[in-house]
N, C-alpha and C. Protein backbone atom coordinates (compact mmCIF):
# COMPACT_ATOMS: atom_id res chain seq x y z
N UNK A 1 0.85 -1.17 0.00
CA UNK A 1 0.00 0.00 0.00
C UNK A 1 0.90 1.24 0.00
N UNK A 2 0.60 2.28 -0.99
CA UNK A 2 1.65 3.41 -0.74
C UNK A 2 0.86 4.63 0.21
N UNK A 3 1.97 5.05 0.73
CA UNK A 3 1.13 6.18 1.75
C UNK A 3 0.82 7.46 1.09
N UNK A 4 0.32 8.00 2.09
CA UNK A 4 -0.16 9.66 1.48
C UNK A 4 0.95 10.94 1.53
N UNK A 5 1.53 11.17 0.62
CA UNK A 5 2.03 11.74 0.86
C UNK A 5 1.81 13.60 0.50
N UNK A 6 2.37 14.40 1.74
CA UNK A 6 2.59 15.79 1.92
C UNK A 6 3.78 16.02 1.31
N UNK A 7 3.25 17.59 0.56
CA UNK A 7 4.24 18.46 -0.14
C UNK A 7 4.83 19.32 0.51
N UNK A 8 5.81 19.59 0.79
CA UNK A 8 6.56 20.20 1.92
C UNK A 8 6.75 21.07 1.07
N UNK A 9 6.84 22.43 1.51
CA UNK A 9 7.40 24.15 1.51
C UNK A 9 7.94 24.56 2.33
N UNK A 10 9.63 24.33 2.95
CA UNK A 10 9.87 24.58 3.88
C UNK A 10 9.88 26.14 4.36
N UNK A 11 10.39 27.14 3.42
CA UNK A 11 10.48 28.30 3.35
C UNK A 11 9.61 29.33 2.35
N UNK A 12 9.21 30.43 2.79
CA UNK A 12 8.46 30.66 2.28
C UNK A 12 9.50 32.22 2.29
N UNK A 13 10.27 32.64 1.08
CA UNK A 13 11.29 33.44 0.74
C UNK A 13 10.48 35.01 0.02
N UNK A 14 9.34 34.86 -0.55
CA UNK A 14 8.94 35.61 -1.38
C UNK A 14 7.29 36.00 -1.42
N UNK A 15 6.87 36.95 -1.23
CA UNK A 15 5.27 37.30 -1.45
C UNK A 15 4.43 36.22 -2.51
N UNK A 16 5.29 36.22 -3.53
CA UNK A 16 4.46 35.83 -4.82
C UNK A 16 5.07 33.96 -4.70
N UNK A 17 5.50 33.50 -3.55
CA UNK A 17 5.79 31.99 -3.61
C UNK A 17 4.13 31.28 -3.92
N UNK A 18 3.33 31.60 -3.47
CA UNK A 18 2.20 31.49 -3.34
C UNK A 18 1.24 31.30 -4.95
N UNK A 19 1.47 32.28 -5.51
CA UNK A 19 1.12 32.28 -6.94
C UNK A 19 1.73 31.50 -7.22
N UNK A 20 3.18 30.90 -7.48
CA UNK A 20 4.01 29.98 -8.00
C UNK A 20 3.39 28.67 -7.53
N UNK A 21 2.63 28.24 -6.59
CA UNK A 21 2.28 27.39 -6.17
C UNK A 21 1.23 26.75 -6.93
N UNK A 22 0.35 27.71 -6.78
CA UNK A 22 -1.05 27.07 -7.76
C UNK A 22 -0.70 26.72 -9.07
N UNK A 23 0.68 26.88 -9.78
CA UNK A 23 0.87 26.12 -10.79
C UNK A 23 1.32 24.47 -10.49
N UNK A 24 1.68 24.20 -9.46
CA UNK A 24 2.28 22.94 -9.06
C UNK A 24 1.70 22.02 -8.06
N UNK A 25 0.47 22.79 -7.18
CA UNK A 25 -0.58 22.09 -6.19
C UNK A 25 -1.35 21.70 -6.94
N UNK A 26 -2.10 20.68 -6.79
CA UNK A 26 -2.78 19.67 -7.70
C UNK A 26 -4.42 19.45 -5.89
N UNK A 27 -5.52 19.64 -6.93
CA UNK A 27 -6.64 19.65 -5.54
C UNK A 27 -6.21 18.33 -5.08
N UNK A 28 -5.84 17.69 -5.25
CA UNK A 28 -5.82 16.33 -4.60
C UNK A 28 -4.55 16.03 -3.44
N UNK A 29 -3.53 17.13 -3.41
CA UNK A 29 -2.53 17.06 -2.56
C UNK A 29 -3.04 17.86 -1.36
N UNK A 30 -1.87 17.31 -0.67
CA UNK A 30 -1.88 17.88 1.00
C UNK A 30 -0.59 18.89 0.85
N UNK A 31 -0.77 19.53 1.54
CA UNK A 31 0.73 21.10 1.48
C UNK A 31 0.76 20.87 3.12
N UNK A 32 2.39 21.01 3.13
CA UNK A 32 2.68 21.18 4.67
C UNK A 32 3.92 22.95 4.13
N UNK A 33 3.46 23.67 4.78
CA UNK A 33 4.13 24.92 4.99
C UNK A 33 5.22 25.11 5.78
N UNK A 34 6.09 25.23 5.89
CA UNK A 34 7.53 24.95 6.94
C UNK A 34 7.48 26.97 7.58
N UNK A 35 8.21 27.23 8.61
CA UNK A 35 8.63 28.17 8.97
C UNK A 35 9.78 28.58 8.81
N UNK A 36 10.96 27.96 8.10
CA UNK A 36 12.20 28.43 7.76
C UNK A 36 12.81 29.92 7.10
N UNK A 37 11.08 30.45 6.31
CA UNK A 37 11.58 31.75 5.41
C UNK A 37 11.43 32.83 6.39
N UNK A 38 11.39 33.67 5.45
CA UNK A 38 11.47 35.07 5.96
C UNK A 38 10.23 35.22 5.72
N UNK A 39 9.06 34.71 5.80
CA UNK A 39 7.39 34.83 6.07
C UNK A 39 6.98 33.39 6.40
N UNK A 40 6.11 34.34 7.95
CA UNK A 40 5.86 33.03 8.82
C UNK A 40 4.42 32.73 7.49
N UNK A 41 3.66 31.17 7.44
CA UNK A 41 3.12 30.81 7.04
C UNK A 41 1.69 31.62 7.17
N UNK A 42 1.88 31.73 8.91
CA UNK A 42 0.26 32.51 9.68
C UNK A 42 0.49 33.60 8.70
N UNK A 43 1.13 34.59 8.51
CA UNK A 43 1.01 35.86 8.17
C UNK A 43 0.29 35.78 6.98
N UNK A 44 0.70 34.57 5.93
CA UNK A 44 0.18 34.59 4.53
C UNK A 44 -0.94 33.61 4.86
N UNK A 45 -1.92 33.86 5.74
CA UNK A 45 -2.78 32.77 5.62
C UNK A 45 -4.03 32.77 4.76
N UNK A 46 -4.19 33.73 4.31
CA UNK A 46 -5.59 34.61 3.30
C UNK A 46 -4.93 34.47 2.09
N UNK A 47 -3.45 34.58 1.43
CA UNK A 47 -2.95 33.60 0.41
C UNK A 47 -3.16 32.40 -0.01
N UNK A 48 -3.06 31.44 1.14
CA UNK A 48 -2.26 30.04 1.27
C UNK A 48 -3.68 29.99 1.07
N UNK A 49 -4.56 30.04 1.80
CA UNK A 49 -6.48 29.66 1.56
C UNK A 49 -7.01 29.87 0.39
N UNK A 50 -6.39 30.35 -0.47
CA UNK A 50 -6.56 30.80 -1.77
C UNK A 50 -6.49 29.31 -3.00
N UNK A 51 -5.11 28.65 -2.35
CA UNK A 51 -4.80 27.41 -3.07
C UNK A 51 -5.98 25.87 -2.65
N UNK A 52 -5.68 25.23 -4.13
CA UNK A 52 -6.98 24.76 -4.33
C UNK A 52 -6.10 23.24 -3.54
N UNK A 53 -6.07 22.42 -2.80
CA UNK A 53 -5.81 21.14 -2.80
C UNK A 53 -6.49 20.64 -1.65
N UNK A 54 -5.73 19.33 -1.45
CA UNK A 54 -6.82 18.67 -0.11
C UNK A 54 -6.90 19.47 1.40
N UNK A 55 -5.52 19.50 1.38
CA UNK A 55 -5.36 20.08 2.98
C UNK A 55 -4.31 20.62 2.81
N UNK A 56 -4.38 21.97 3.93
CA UNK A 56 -2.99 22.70 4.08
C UNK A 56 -2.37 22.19 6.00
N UNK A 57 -1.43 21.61 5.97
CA UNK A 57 -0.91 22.35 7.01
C UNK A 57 0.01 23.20 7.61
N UNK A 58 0.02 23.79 8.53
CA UNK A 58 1.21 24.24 9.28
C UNK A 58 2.43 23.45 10.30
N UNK A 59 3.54 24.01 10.16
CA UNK A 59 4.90 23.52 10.78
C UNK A 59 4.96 24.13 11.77
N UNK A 60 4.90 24.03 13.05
CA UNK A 60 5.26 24.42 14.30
C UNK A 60 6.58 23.99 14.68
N UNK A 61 7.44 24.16 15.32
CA UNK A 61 8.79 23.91 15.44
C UNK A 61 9.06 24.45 16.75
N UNK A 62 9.83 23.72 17.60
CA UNK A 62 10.17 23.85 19.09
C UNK A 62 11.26 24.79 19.06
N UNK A 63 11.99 24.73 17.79
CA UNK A 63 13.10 25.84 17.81
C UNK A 63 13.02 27.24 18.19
N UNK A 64 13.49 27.61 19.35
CA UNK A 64 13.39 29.24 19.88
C UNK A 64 11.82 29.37 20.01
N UNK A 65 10.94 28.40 20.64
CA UNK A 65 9.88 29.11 20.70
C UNK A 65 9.75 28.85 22.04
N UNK A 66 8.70 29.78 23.19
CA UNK A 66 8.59 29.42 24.31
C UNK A 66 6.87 28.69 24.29
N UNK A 67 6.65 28.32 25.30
CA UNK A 67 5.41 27.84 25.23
C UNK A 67 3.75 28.42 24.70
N UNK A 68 4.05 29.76 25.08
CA UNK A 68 2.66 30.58 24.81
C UNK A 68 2.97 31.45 23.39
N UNK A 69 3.74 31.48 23.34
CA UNK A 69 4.26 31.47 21.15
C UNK A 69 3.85 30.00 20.60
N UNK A 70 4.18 29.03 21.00
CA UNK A 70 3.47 27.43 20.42
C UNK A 70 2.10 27.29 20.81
N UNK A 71 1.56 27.90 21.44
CA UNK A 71 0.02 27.99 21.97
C UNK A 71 -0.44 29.13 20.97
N UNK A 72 -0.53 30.07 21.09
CA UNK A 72 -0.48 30.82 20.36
C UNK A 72 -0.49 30.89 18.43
N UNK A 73 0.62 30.10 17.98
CA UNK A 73 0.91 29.65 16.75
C UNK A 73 -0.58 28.94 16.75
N UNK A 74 -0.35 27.68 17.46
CA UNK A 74 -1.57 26.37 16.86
C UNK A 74 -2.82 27.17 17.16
N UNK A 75 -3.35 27.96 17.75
CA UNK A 75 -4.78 29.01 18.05
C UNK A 75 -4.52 29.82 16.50
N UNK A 76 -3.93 30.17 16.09
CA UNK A 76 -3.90 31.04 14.89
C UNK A 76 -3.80 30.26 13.86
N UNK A 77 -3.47 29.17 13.85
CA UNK A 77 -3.16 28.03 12.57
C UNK A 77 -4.67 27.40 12.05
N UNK A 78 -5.19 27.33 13.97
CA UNK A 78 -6.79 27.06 13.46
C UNK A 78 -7.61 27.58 13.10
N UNK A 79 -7.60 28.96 13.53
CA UNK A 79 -8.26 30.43 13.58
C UNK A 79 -8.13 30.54 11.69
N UNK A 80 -7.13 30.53 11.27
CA UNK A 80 -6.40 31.00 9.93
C UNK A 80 -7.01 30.31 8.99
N UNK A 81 -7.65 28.70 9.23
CA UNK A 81 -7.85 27.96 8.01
C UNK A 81 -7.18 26.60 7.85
N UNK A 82 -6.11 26.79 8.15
CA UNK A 82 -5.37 25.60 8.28
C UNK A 82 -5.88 24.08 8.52
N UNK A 83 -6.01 23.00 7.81
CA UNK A 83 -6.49 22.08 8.38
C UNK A 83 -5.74 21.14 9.34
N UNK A 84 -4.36 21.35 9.40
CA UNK A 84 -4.20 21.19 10.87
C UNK A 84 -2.53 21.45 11.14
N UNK A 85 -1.67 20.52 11.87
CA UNK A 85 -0.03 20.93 11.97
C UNK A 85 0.59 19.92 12.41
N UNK A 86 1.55 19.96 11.87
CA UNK A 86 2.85 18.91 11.87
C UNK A 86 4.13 19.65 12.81
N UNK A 87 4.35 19.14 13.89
CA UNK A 87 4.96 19.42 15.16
C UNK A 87 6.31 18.97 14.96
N UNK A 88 7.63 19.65 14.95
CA UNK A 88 8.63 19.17 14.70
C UNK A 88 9.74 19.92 15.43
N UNK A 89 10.69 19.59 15.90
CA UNK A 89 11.73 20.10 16.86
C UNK A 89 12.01 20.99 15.87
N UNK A 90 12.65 21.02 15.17
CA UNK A 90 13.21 22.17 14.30
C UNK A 90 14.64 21.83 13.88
N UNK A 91 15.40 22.81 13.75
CA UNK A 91 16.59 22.84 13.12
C UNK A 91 17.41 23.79 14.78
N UNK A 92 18.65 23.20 15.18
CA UNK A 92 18.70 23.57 16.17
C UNK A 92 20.07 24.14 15.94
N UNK A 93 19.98 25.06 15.03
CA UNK A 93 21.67 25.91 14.64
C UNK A 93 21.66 26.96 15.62
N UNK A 94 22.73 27.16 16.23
CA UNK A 94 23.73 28.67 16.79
C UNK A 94 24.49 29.38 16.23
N UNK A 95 24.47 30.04 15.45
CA UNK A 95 24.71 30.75 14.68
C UNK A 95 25.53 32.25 15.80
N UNK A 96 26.70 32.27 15.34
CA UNK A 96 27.75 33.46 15.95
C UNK A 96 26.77 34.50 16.55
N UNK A 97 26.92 35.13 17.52
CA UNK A 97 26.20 36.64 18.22
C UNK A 97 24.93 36.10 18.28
N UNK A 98 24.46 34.63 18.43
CA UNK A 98 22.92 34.67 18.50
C UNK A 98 22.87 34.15 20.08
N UNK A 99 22.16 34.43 20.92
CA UNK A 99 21.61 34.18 22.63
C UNK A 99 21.75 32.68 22.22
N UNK A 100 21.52 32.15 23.36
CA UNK A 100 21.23 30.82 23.40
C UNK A 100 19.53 30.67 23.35
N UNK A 101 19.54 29.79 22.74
CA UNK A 101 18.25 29.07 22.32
C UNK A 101 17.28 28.56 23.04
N UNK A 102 16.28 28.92 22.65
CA UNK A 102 14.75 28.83 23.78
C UNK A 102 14.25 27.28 23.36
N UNK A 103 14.59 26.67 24.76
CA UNK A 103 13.83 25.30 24.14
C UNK A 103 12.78 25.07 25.57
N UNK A 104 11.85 25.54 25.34
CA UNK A 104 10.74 25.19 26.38
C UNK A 104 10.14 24.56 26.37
N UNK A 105 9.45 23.17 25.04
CA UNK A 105 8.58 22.47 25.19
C UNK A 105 9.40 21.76 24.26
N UNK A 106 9.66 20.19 24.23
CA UNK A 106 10.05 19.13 23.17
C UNK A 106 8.96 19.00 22.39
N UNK A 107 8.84 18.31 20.84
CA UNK A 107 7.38 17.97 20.60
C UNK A 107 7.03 17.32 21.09
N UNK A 108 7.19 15.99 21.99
CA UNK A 108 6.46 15.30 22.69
C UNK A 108 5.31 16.49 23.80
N UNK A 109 5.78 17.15 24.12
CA UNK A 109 4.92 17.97 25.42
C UNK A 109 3.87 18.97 24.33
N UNK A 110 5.01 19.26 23.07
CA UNK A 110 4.36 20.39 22.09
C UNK A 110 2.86 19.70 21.49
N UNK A 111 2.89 17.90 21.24
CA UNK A 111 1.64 17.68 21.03
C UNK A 111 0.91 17.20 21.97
N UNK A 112 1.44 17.07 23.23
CA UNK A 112 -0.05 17.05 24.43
C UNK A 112 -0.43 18.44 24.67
N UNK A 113 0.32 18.98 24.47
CA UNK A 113 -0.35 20.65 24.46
C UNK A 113 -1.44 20.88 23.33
N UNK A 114 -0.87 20.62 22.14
CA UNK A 114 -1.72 20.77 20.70
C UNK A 114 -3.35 19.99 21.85
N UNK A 115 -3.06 18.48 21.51
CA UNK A 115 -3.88 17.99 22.26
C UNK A 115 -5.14 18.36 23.24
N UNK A 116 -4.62 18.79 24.05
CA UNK A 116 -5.10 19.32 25.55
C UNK A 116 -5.98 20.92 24.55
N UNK A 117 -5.56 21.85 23.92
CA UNK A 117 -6.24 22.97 23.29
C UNK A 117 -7.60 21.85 22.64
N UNK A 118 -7.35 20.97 22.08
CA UNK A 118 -8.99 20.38 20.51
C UNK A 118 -9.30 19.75 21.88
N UNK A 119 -8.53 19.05 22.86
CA UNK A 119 -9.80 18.42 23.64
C UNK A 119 -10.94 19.30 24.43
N UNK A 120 -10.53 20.43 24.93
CA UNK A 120 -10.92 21.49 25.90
C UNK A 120 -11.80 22.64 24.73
N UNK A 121 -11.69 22.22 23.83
CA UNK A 121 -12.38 23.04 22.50
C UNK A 121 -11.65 23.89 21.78
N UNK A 122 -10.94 24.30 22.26
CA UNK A 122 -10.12 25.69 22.04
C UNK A 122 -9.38 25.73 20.93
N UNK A 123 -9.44 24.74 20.00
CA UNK A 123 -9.10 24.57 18.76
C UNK A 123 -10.26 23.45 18.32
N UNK A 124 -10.80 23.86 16.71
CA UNK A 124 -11.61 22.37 16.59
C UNK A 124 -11.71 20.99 16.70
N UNK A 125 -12.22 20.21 17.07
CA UNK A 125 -11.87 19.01 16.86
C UNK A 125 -11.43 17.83 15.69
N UNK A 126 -12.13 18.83 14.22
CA UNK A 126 -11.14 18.48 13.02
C UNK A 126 -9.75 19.07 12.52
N UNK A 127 -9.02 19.69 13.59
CA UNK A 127 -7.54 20.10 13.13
C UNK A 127 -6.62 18.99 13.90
N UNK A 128 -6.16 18.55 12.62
CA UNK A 128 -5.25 17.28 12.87
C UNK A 128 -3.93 17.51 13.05
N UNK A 129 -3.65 16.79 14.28
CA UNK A 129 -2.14 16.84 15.16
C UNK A 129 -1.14 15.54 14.46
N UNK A 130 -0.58 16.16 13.65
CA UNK A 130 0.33 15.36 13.26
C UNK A 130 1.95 15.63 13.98
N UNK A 131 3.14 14.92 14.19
CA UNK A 131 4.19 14.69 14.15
C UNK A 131 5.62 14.68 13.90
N UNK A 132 6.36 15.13 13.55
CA UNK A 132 7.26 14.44 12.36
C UNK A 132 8.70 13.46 13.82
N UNK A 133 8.47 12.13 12.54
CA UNK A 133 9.35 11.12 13.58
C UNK A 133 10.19 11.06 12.63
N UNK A 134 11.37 10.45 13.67
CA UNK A 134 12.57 9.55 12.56
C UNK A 134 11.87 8.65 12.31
N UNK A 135 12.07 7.43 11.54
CA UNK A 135 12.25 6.20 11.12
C UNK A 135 13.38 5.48 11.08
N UNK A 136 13.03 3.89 11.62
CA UNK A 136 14.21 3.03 11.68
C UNK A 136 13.97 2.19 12.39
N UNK A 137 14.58 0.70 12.36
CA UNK A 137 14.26 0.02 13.79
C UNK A 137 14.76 0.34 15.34
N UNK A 138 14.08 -0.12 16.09
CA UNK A 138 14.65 0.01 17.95
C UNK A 138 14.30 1.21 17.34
N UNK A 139 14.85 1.97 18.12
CA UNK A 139 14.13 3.22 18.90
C UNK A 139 13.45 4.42 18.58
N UNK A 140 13.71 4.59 17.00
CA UNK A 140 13.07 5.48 16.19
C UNK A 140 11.89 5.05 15.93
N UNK A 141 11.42 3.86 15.94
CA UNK A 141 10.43 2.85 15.23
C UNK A 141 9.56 3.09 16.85
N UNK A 142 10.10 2.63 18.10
CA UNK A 142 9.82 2.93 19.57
C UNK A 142 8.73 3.88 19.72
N UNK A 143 9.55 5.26 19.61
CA UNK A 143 9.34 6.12 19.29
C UNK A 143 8.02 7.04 18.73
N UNK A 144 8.20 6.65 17.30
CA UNK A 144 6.86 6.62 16.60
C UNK A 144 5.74 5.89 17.47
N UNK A 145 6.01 4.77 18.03
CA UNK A 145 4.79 4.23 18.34
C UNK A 145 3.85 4.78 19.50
N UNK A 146 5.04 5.25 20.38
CA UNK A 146 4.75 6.04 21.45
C UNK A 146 3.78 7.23 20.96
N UNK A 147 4.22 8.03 20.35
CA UNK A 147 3.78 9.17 19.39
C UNK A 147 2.34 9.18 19.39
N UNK A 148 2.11 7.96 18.46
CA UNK A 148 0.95 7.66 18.23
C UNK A 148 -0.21 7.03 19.29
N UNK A 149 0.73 6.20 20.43
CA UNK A 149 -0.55 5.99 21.43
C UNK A 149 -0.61 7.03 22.22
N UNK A 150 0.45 8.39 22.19
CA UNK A 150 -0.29 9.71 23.12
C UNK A 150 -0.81 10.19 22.60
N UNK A 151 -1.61 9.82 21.06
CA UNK A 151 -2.72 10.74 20.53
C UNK A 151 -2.31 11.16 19.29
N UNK A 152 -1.24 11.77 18.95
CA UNK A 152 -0.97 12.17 17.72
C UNK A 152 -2.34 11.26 16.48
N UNK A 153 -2.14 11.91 15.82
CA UNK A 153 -3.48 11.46 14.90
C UNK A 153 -2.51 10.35 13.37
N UNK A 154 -1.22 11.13 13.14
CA UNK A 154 -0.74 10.73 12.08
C UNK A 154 0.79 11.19 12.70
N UNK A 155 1.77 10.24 11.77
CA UNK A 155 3.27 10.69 12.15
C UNK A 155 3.67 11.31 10.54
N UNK A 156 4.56 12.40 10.65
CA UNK A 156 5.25 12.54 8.86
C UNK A 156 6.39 12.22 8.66
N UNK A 157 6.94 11.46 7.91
CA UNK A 157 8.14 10.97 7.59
C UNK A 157 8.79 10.88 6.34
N UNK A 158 10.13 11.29 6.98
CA UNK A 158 11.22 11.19 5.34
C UNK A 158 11.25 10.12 4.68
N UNK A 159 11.03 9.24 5.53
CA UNK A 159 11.37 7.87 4.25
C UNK A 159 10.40 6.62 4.85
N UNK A 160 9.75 5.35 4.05
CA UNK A 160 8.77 4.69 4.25
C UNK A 160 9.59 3.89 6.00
N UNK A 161 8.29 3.82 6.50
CA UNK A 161 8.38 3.48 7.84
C UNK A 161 8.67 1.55 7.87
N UNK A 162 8.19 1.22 6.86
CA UNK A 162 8.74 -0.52 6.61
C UNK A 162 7.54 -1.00 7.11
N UNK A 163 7.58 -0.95 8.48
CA UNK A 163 6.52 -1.50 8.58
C UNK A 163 5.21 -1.51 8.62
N UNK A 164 4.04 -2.20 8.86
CA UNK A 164 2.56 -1.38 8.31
C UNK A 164 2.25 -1.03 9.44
N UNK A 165 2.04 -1.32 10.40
CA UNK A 165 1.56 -0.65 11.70
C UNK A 165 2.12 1.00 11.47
N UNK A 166 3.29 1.31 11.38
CA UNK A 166 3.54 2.76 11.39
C UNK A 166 2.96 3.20 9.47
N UNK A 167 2.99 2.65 9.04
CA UNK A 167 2.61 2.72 7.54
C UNK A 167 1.18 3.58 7.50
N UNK A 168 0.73 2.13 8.06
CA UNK A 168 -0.53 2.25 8.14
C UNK A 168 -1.53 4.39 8.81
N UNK A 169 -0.02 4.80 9.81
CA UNK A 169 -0.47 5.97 10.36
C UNK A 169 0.47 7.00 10.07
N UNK A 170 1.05 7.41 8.91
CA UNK A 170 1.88 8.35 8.38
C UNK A 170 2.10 8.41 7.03
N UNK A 171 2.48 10.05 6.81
CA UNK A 171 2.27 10.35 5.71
C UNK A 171 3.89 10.80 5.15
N UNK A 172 4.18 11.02 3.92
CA UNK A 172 5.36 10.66 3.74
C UNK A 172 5.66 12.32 3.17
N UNK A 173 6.58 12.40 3.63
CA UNK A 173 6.96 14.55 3.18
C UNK A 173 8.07 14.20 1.98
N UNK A 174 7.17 15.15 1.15
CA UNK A 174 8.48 15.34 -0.21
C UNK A 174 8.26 16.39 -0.54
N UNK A 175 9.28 17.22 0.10
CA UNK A 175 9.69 18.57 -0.63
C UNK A 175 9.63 18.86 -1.85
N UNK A 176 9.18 20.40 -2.02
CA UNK A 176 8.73 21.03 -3.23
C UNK A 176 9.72 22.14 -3.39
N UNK A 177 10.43 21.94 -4.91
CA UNK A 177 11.26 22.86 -5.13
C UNK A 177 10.94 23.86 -5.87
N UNK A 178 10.99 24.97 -5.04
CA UNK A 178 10.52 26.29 -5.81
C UNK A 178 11.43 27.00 -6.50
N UNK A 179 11.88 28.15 -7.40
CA UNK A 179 12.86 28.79 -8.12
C UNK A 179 12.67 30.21 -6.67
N UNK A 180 13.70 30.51 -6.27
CA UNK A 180 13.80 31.59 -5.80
C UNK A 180 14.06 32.67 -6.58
């Protein structure tokens, strides 16, 4: 069985990335939006709603965020349109003259939080809490499974999970290359 796979946008570099899009989103795909550019996803969200496919989501990322910025984000992701978000540590560079790095919630806590907001209402109960796991056997494979019995709805992954139990609950990310 092949899985479903999400179109990843990690960065979003340019106003008009968006127009460039609707030549290459197809209604039948899922879009996952990354936070890496120089425009957060939320900001362009009356854009991004514009594009025709199955589902959009958003990338939340533990990187430099504190807890009520990740609360915050997923309340605006739902608020915005979004059909739901893919929770991912981030990219964890230090970069010369930069503070040290805000790590206040792992995604494990980042999706019982997601969680705890759709159960209590405060986000709908159709915005889907997805993941992103490694893959592999022992402990990445562990891992995932854990993921999934604290609720996560779906895991996203770089490369096929092997086996069907995790198969069976993740969707597979393949980046979309845009022309800057």
């Amino acid at each position: 069985m092949s899985m479903k796979i999400v179109k990843y946008i990690p960065a979003i570099e340019r106003l008009h990335l968006i127009d460039d899009l609707k030549e290459i989103i197809q209604s039948e795909d899922m879009v996952l939006f990354g936070e890496y550019g120089v425009f957060n996803p939320l900001s362009l969200a009356s854009a991004i709603g514009e594009l025709i496919c199955q589902k959009k989501f958003i990338e939340i990322t533990a990187r430099n965020r504190n807890r009520e910025l990740i609360r915050s984000s997923l309340h605006t992701g739902a608020a915005a349109g979004f059909d739901g978000v893919i929770i991912a540590s981030g990219s964890f560079n230090r970069e010369a003259g930069m503070g040290k790095p805000v790590y206040d919630l792992d995604p494990t806590q980042m999706l019982k939080l997601a969680l705890t907001l759709r159960s209590d209402g405060k986000i709908d109960q159709s915005f889907s809490i997805g993941i992103r796991a490694a893959i592999g056997d022992g402990a990445p494979a562990a891992r995932a499974r854990f993921l999934l019995r604290e609720g996560a709805d779906f895991i996203a992954v770089t490369e096929d999970p092997v086996t069907d139990d995790l198969r069976d609950h993740a969707v597979l990310i393949e980046e979309v290359s845009i022309q800057a």
